[in-house]
Every structure is written in C-alpha cells, then in structure tokens.
N, C-alpha and C. Protein backbone atom coordinates (compact mmCIF):
# COMPACT_ATOMS: atom_id res chain seq x y z
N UNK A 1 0.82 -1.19 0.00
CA UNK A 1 0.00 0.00 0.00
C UNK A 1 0.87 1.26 0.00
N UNK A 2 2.25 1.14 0.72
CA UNK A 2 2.93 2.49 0.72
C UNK A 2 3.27 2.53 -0.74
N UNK A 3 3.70 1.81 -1.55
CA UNK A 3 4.38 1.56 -3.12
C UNK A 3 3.45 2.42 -3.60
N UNK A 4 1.71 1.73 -3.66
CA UNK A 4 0.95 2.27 -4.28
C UNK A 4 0.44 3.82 -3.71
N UNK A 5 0.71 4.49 -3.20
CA UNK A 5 0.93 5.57 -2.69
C UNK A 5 1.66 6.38 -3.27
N UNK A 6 3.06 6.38 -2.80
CA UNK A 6 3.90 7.00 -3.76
C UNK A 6 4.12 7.07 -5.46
N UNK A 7 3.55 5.97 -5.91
CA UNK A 7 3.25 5.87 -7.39
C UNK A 7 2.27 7.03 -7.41
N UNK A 8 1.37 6.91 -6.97
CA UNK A 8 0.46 8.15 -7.29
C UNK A 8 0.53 9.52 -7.36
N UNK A 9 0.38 10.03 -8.59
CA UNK A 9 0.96 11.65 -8.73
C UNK A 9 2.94 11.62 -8.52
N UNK A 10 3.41 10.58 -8.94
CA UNK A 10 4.61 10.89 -9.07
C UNK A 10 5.33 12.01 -10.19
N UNK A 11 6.44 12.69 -9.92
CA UNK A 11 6.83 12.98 -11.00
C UNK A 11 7.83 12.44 -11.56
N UNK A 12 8.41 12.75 -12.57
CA UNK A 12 9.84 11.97 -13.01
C UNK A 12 10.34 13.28 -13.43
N UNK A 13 12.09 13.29 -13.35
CA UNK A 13 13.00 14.07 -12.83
C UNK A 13 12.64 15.05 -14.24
N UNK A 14 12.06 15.00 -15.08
CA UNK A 14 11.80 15.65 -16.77
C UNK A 14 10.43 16.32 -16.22
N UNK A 15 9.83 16.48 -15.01
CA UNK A 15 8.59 16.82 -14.50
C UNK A 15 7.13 15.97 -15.14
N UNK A 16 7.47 15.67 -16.07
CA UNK A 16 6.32 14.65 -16.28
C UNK A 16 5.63 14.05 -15.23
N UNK A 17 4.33 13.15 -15.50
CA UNK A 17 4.12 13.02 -14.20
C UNK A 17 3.80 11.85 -14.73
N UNK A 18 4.14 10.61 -13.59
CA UNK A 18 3.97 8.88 -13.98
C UNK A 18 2.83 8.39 -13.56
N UNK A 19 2.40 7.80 -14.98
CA UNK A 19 0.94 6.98 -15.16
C UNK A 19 1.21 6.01 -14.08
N UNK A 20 0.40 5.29 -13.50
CA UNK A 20 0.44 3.66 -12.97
C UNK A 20 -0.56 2.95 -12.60
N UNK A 21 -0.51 1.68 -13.08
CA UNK A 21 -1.58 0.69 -12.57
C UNK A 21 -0.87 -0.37 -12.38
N UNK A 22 -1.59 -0.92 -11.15
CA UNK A 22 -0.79 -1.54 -9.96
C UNK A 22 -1.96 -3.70 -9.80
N UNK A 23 -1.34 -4.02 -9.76
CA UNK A 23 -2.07 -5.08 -9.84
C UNK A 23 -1.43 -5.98 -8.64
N UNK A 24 -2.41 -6.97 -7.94
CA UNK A 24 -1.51 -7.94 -7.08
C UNK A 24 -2.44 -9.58 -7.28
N UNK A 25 -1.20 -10.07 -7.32
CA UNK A 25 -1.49 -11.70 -6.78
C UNK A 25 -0.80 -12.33 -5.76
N UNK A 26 -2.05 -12.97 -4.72
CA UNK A 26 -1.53 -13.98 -4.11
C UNK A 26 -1.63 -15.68 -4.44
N UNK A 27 -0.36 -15.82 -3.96
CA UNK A 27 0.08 -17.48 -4.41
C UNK A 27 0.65 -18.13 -3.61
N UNK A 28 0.52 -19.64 -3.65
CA UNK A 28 0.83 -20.77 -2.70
C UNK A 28 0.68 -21.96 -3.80
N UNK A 29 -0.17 -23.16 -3.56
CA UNK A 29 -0.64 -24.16 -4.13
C UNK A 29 -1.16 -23.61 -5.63
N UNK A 30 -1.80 -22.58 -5.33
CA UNK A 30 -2.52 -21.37 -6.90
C UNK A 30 -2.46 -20.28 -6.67
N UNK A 31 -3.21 -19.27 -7.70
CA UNK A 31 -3.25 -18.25 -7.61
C UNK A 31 -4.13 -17.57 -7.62
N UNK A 32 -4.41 -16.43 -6.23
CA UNK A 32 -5.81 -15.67 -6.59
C UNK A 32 -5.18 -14.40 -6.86
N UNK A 33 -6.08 -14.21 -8.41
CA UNK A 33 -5.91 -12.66 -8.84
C UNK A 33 -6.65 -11.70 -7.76
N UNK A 34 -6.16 -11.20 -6.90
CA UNK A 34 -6.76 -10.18 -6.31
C UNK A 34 -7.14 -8.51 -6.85
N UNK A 35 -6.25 -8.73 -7.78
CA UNK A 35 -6.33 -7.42 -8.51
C UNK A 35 -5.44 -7.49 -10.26
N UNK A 36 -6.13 -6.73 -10.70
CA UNK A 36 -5.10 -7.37 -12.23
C UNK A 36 -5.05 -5.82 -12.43
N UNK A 37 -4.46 -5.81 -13.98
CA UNK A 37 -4.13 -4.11 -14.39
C UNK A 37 -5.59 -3.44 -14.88
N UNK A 38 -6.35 -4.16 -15.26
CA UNK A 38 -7.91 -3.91 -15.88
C UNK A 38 -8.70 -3.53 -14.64
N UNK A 39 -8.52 -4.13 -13.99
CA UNK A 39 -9.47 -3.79 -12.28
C UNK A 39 -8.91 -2.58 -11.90
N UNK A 40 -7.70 -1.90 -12.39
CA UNK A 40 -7.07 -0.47 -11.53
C UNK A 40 -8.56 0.12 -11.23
N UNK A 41 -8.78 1.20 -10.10
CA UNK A 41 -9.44 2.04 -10.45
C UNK A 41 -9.46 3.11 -9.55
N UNK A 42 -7.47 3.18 -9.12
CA UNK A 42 -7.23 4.35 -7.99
C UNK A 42 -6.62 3.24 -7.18
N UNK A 43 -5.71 4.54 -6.50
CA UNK A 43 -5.22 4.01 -5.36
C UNK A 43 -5.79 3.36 -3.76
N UNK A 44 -6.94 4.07 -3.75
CA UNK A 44 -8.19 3.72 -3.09
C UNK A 44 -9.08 2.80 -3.18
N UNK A 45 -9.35 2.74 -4.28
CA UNK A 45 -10.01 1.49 -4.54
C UNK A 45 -9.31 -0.20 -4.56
N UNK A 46 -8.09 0.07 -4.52
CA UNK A 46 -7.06 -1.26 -4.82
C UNK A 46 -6.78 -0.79 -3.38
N UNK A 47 -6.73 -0.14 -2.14
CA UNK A 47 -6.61 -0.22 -1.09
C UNK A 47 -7.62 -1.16 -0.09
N UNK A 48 -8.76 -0.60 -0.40
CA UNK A 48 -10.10 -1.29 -0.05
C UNK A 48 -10.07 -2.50 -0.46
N UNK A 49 -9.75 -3.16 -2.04
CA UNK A 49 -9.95 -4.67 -2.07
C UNK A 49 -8.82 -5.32 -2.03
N UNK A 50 -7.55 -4.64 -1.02
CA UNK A 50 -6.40 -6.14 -0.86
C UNK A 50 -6.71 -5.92 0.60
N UNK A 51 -7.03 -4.91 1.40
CA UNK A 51 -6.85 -5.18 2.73
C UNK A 51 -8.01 -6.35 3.89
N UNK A 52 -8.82 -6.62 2.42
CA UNK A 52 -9.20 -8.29 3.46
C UNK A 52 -8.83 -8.97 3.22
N UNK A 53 -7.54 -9.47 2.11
CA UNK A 53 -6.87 -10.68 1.87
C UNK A 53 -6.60 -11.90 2.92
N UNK A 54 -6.79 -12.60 2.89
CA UNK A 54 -6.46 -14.26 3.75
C UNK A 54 -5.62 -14.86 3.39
N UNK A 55 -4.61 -14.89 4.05
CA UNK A 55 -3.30 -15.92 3.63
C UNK A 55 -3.82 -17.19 3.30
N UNK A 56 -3.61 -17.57 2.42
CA UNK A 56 -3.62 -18.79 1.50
C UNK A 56 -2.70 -19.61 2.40
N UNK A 57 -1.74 -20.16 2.19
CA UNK A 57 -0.95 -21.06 2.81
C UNK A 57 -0.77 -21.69 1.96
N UNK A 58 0.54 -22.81 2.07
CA UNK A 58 0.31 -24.63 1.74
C UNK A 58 1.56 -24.40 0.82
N UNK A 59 2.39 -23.68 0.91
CA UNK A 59 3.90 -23.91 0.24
C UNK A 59 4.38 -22.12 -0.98
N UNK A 60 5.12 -22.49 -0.98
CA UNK A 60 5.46 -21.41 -2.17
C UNK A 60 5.75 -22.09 -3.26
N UNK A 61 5.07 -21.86 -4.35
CA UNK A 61 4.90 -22.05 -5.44
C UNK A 61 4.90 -21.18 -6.74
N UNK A 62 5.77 -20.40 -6.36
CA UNK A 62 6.47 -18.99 -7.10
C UNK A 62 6.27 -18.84 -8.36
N UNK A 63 6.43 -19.96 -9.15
CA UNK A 63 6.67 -20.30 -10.57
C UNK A 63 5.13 -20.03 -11.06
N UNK A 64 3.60 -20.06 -9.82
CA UNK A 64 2.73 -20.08 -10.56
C UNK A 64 2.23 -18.33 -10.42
N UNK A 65 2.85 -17.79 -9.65
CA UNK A 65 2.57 -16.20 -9.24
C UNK A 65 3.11 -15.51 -10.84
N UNK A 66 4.83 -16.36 -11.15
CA UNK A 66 5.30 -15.39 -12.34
C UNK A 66 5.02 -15.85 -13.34
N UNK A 67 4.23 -16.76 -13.94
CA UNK A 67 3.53 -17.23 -15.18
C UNK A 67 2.57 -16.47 -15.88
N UNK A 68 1.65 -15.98 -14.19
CA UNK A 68 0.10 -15.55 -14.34
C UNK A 68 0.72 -14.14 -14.16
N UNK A 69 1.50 -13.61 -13.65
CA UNK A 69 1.57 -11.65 -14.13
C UNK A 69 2.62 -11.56 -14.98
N UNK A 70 2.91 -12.69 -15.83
CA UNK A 70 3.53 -12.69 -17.28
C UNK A 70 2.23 -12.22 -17.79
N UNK A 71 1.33 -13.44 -17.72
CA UNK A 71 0.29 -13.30 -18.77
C UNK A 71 -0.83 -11.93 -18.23
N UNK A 72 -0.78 -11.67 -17.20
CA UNK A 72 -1.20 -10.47 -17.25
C UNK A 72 -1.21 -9.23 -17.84
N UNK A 73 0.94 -8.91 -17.83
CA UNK A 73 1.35 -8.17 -18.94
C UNK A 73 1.00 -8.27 -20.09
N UNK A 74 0.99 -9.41 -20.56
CA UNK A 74 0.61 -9.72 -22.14
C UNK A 74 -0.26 -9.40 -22.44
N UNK A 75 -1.55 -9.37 -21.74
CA UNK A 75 -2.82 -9.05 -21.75
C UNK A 75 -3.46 -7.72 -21.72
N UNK A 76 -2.72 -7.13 -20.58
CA UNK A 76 -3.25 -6.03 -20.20
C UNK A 76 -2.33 -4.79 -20.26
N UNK A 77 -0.68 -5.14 -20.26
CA UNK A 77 -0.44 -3.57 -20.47
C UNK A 77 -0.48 -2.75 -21.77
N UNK A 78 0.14 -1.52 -22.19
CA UNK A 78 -0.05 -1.09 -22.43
C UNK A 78 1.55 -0.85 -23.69
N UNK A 79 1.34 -0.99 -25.13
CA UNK A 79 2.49 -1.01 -25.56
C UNK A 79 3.65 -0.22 -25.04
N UNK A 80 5.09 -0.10 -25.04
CA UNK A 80 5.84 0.30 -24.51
C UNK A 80 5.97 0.69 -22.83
N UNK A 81 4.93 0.13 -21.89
CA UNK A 81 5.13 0.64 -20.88
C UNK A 81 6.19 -0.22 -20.16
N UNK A 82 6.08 0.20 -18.91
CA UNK A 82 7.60 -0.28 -18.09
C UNK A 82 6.52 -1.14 -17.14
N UNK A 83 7.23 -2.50 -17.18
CA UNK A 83 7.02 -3.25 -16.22
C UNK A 83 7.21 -4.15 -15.36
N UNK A 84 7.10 -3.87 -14.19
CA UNK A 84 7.64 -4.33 -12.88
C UNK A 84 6.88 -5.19 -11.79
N UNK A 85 7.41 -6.53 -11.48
CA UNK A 85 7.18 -7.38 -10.50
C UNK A 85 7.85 -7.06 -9.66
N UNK A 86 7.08 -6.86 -8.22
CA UNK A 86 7.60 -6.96 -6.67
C UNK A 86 7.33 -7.84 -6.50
N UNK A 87 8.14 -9.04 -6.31
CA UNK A 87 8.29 -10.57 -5.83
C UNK A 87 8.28 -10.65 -4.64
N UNK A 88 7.32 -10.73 -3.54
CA UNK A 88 7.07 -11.00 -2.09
C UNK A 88 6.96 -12.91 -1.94
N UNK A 89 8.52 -12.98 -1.35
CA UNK A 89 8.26 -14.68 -0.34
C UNK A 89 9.37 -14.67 0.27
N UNK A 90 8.87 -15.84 0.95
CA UNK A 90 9.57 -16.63 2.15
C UNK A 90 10.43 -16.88 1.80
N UNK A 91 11.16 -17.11 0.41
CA UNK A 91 12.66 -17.42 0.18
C UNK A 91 12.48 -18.91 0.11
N UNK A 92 11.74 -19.90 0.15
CA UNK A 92 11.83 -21.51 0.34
C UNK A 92 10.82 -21.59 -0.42
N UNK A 93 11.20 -22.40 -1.62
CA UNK A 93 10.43 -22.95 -2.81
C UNK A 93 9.67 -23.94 -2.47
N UNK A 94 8.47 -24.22 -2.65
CA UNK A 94 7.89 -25.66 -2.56
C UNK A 94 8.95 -26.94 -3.21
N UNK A 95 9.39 -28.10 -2.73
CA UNK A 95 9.96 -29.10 -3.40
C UNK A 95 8.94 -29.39 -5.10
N UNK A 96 8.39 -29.07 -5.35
CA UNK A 96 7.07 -29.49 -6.23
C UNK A 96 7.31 -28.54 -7.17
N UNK A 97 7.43 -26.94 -6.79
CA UNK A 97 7.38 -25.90 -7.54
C UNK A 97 8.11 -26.12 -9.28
N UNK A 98 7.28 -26.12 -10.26
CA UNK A 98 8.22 -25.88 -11.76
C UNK A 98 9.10 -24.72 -12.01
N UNK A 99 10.15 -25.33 -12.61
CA UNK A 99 10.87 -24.55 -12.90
C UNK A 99 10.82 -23.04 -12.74
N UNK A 100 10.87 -22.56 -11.89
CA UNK A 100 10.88 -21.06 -11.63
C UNK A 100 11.93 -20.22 -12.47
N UNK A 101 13.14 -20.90 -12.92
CA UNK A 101 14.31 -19.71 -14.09
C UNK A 101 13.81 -19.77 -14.98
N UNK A 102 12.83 -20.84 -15.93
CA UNK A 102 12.66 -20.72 -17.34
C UNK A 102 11.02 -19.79 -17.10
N UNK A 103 10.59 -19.94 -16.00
CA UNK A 103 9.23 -18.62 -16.00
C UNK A 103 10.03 -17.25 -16.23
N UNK A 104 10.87 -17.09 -15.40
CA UNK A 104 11.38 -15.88 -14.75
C UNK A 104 12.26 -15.58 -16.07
N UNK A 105 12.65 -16.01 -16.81
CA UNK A 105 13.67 -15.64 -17.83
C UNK A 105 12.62 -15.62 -19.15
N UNK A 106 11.96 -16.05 -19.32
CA UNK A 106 10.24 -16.12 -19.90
C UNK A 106 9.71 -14.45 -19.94
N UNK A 107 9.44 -13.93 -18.69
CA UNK A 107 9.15 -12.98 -18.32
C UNK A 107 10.14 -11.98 -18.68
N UNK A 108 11.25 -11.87 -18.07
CA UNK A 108 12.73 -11.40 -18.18
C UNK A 108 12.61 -10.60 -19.72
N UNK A 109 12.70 -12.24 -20.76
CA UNK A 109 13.01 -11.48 -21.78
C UNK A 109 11.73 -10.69 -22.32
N UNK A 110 10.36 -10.46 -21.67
CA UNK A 110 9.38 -9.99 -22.59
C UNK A 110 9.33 -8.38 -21.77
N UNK A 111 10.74 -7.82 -20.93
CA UNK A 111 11.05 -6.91 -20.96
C UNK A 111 10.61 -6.50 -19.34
N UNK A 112 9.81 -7.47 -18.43
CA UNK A 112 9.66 -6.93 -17.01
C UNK A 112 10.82 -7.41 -15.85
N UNK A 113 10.91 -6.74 -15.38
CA UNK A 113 12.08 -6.29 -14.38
C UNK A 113 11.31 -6.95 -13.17
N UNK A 114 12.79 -7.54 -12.02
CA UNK A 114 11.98 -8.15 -10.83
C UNK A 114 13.26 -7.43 -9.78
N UNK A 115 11.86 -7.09 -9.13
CA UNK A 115 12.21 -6.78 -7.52
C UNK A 115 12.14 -8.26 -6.49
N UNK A 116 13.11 -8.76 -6.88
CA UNK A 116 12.74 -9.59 -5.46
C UNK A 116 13.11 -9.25 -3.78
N UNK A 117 11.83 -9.73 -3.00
CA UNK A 117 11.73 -9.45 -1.34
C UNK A 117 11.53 -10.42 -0.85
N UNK A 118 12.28 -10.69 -0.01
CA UNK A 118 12.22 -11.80 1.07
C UNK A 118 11.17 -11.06 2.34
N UNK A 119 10.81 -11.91 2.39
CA UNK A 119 9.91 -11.56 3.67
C UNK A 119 9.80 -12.04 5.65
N UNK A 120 10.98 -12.56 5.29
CA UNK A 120 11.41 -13.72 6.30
C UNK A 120 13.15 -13.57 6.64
N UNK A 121 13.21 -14.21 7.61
CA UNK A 121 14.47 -13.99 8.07
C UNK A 121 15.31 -15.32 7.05
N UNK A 122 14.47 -16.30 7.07
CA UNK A 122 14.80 -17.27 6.87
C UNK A 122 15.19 -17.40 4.43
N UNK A 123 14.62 -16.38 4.35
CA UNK A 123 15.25 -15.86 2.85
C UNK A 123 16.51 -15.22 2.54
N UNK A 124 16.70 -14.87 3.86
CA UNK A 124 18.13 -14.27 3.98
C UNK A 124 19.38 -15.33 4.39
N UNK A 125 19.12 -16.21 4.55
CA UNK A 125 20.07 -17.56 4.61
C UNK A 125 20.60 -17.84 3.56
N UNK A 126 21.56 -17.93 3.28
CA UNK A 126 22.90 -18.08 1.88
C UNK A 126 22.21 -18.94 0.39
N UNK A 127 22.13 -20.23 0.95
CA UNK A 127 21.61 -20.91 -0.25
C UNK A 127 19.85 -20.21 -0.88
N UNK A 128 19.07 -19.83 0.06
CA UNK A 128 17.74 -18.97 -0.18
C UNK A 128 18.03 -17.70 -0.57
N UNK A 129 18.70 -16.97 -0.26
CA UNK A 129 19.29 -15.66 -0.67
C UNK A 129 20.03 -15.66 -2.58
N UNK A 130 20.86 -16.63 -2.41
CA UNK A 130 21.49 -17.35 -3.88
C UNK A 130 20.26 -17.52 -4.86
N UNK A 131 19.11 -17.97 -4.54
CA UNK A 131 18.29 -18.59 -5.10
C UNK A 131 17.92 -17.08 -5.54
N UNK A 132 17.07 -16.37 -4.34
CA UNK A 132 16.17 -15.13 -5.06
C UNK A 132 17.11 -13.79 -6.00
N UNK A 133 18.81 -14.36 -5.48
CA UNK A 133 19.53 -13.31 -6.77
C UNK A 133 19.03 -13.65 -7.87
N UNK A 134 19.22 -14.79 -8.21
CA UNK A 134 19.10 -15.32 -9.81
C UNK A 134 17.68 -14.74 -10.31
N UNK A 135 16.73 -14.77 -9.35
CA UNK A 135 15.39 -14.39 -10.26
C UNK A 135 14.90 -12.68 -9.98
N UNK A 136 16.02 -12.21 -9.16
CA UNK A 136 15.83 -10.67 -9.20
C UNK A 136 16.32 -10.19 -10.53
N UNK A 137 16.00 -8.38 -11.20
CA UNK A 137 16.96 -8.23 -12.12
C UNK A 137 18.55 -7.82 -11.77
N UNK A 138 18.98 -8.08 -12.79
CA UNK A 138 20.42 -7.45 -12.50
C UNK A 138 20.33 -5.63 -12.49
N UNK A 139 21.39 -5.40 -11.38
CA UNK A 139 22.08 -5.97 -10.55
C UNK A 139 21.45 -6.15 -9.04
N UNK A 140 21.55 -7.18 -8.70
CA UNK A 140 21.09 -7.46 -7.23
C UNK A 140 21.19 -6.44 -6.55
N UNK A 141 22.40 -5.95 -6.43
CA UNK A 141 22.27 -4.66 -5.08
C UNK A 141 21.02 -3.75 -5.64
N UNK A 142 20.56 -3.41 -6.62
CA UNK A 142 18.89 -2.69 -6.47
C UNK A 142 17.87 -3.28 -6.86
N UNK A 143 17.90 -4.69 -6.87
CA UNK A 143 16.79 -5.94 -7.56
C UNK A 143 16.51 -6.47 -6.39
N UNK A 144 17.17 -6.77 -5.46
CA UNK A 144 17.00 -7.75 -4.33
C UNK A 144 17.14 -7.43 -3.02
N UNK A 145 16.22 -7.62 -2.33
CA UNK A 145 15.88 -6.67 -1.12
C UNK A 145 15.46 -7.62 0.24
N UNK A 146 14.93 -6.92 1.35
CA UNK A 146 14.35 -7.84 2.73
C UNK A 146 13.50 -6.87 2.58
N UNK A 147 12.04 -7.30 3.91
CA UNK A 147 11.16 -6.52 3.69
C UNK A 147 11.77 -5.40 4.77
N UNK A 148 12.37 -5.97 5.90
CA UNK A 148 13.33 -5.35 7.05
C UNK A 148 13.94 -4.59 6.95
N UNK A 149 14.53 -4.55 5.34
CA UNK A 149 15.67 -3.23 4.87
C UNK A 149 15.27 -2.35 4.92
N UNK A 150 15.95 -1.61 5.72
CA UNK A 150 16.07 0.34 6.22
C UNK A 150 14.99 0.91 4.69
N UNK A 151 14.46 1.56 4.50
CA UNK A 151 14.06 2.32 3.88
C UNK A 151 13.58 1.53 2.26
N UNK A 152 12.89 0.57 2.41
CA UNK A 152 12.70 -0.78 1.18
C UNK A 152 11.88 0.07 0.57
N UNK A 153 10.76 0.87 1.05
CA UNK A 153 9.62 1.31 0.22
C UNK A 153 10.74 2.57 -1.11
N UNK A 154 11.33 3.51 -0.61
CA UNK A 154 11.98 4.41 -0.85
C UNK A 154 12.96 3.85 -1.71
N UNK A 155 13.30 2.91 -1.63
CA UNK A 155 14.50 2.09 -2.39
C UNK A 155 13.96 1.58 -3.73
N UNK A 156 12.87 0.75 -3.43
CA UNK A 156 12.18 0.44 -4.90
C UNK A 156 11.26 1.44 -6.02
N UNK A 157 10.88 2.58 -4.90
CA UNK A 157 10.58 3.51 -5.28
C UNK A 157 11.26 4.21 -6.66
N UNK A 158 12.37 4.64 -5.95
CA UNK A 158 13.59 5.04 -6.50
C UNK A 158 13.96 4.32 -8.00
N UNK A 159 14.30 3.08 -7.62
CA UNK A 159 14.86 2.20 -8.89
C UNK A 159 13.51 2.29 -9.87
N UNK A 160 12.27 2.64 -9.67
CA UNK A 160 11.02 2.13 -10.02
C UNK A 160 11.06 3.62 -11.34
C-alpha cells in the first residue's frame, strides 16, 4: 500500500508526471488474482480490495505467481510501458514448484524487471538468498531486497 501511494501523482525528474496501474497476486498451491491491471481504479479502490486478503498457505509455489503476471502483462499492459514485478516470499520454494528460471527468464526477456523481497528472516540464509539473486533483475544490489531493509519502500521507489 505504501508503493501504491507513492506511485500516485509521481513525477519523473523531466517533470512529467507517472501513469500507474498496480495489480496484485496472491500465491501458494494457486493463484488468486486479487487485482489485475484492468481492475485499476485508484489508489483507493485497490486499497479497499487487498486489505481483506487471507493468507492462502500450503507452500510457495512462485513459478505459478510469475507465469500468471507474465500473462497479465501480455494481456493487459499497455504497448511500450515499463514493467515491474515486486516478488514478495519466504525465500523456500515448494519441493514441487516448476521450474521457476525458465518462468522468470520467460518474463525477463518480454522486458519486465523483478524486484525480489524476502519476507522472512529465513530468505536471507545463503543458499535462499542465492536462489532469489538469480530471479531478481540485474544488478542485485537494487533488484534484491528484505522486507526489514532500512528504507525498502523508498529504495524500490527510486529504482522504479
């Protein structure tokens, strides 16, 4: 909600001022579209329908979150716009999960950029940390983040 905040009425350093529509999915076992780019309709209104969300549960299953806001992009943006996944998890893949590099490099090349966030202490552990470099964009030091990090909203902001 702070992201989608500051997106709103932004300017960019040319004073222009930046369009945005903001979409979210939650995922585990599947995926519920809670919001797609077609549903935008304000920052307010996408405030009101994520804040009754219910954690799903039952594993991370990552590969099915970046398939479905692939195909979202495909669907719904807008030629030439800029687009960006904030990757929110636990850092620990379901054993089950498909291939998550050939989604993510899928996506990659059809031009959207990933923020990955760990959300857990336990994403920040070496081999889990290793894992979410590879599917952040390059370069990690502004692709790959904790949710804990000093000033995260302001940081992606920034790169955004």
């Amino acid at each position: 909600m702070d992201m989608v905040d500051r997106l709103q009425g932004a300017q960019l350093p040319t004073g222009r001022s930046l369009s945005s529509r903001v979409a979210l999915l939650q995922y585990s076992s599947h995926v519920i579209k809670e919001q797609t780019l077609t549903d935008w309709r304000g920052s307010e209104n996408f405030k009101n329908r994520i804040t009754p969300i219910v954690y799903i549960g039952h594993g991370t299953y990552t590969t099915y979150a970046v398939t479905n806001m692939t195909k979202i992009y495909q669907e719904e943006s807008r030629p030439g716009s800029i687009k960006v996944v904030v990757l929110l998890t636990d850092g620990v893949s379901h054993p089950r999960n498909p291939d998550i590099f050939s989604a993510v490099a899928d996506a990659k090349n059809l031009g959207i950029k990933f923020f990955t966030l760990g959300i857990t202490r336990t994403a920040n552990e070496p081999a889990n940390r290793a894992e979410l470099r590879l599917l952040a964009s390059s370069p990690g030091s502004r692709f790959l983040h904790n949710l804990q990090d000093e000033d995260i909203v302001e940081k992606i902001f920034t790169e955004v």
